[in-house]
C-alpha atoms as a PDB file:
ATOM      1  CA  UNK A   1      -8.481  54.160  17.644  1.00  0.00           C
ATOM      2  CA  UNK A   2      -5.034  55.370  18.626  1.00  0.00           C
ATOM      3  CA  UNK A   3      -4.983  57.541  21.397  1.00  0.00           C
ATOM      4  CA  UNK A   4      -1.500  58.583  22.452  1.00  0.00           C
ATOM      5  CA  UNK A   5      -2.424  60.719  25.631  1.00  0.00           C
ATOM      6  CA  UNK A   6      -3.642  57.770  26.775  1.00  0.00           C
ATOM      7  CA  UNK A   7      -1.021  55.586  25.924  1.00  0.00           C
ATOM      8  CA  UNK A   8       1.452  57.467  28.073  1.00  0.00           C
ATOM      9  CA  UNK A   9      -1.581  57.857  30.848  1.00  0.00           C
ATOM     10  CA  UNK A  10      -1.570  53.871  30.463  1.00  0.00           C
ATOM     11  CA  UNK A  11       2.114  53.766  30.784  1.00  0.00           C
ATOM     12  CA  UNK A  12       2.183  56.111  33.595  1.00  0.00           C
ATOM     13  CA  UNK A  13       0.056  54.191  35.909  1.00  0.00           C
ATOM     14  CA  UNK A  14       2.256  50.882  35.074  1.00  0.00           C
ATOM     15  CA  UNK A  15       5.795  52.215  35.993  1.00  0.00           C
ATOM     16  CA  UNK A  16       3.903  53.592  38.922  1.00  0.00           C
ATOM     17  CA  UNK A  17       2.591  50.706  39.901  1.00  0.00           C
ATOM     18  CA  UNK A  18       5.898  48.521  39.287  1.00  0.00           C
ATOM     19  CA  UNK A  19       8.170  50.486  40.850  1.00  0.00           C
ATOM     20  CA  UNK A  20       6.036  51.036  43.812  1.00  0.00           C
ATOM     21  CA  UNK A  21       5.494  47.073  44.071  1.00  0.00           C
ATOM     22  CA  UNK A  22       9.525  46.743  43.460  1.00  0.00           C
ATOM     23  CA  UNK A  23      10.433  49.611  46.135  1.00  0.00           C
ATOM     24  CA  UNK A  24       8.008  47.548  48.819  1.00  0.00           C
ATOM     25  CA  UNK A  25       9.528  44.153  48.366  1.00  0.00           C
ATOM     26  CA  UNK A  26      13.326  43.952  46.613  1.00  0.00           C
ATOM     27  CA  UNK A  27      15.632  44.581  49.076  1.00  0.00           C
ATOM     28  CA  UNK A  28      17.560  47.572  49.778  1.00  0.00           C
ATOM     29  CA  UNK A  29      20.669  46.894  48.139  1.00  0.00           C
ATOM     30  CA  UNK A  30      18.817  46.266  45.273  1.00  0.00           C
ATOM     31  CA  UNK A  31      16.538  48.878  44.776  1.00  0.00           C
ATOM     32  CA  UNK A  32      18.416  51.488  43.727  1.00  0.00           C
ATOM     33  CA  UNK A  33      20.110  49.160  40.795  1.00  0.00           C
ATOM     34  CA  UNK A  34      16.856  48.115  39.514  1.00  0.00           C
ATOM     35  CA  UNK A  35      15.026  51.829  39.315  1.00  0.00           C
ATOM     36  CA  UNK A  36      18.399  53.079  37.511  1.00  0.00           C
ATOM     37  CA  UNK A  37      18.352  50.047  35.077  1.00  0.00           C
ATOM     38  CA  UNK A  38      14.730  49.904  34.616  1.00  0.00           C
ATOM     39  CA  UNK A  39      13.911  53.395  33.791  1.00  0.00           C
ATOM     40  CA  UNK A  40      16.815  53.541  30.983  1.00  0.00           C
ATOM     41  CA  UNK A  41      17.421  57.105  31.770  1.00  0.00           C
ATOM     42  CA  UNK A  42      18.787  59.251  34.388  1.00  0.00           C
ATOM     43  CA  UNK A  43      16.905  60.404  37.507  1.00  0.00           C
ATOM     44  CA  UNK A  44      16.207  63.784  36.215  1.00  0.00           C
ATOM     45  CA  UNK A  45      14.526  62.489  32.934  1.00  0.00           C
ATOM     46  CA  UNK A  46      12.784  60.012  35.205  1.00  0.00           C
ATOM     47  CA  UNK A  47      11.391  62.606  37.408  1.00  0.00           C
ATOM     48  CA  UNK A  48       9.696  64.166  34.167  1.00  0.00           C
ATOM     49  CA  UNK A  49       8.323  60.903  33.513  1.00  0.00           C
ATOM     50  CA  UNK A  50       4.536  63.130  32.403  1.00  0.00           C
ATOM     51  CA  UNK A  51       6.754  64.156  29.198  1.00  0.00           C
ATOM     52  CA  UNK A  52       7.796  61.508  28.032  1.00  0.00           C
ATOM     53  CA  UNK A  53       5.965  59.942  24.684  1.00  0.00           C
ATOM     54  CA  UNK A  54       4.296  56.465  24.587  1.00  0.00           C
ATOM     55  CA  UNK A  55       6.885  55.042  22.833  1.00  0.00           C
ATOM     56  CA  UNK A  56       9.648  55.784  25.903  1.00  0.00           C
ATOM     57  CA  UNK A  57       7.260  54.294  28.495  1.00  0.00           C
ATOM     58  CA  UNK A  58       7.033  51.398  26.666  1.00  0.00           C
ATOM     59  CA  UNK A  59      11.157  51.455  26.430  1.00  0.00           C
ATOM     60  CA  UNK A  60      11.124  51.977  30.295  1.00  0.00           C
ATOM     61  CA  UNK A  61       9.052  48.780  30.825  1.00  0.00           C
ATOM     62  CA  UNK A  62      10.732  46.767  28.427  1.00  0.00           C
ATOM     63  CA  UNK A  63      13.938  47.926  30.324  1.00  0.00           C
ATOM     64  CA  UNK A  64      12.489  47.122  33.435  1.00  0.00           C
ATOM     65  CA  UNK A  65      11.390  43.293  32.576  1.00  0.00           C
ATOM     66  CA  UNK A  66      14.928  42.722  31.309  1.00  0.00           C
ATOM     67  CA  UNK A  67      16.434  43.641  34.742  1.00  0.00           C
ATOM     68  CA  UNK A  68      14.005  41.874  36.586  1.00  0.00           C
ATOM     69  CA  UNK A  69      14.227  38.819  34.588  1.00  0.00           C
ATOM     70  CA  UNK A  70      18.475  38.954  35.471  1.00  0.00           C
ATOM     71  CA  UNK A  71      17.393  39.902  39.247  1.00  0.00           C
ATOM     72  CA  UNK A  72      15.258  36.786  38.743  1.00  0.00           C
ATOM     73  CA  UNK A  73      17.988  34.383  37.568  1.00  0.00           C
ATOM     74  CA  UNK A  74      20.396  35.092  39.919  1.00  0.00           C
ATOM     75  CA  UNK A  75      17.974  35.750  43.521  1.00  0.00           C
ATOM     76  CA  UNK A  76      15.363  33.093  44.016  1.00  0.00           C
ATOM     77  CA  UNK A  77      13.749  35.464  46.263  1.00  0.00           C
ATOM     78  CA  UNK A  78      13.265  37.787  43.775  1.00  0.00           C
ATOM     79  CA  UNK A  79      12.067  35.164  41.220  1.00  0.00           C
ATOM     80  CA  UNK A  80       8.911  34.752  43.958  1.00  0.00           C
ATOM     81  CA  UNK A  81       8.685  38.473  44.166  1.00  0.00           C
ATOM     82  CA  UNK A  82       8.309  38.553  40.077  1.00  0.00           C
ATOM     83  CA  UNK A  83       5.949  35.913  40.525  1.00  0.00           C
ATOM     84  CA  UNK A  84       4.196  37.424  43.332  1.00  0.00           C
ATOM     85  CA  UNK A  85       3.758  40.651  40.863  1.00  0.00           C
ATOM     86  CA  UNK A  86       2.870  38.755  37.479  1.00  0.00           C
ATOM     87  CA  UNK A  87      -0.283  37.677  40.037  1.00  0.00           C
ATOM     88  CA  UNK A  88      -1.165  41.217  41.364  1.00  0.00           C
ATOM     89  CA  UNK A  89      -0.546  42.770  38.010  1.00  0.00           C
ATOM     90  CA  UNK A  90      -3.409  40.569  36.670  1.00  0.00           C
ATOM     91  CA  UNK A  91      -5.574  41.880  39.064  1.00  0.00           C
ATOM     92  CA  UNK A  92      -4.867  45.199  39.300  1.00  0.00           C
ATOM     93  CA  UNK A  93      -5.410  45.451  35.487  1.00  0.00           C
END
């Protein structure tokens, strides 16, 4: 059954997670470029992230795997560092 509360609970936890993974390991001159891309919104909205519906964390991630992926192409350091998540993700889930 469909349970949008904890869709967005879901979603919650795994921008958390990413962007507390990505703000340990990209480096600095990076970070801030990925968090603005990734969320798809300004700071402010991101800050409110709790109000958001399922639908816009799902946006937010899908923003944030596009970025990476580019981040990916053109760093091979951060290729390993998408690599090195894709591994924790699957066991933190």
């Amino acid at each position: 059954m469909f349970n949008p509360t904890a869709e967005v609970a879901e979603g919650k936890v795994a921008v958390e997670w990413l962007m507390t993974r990505l703000a340990e390991r990209l480096p600095q001159a990076r970070k801030m470029d990925f968090i603005i891309s990734a969320m798809g919104y300004d700071s402010t909205e991101a800050a409110r992230l709790s109000g958001v519906s399922g639908a816009r964390v799902r946006e937010s991630l899908a923003y944030a795997g596009v970025e990476l992926r580019q981040m990916a192409e053109e760093d091979p350091s951060i290729a390993e560092i998408v690599r090195e998540l894709g591994r924790e993700r699957a066991e933190f889930w």
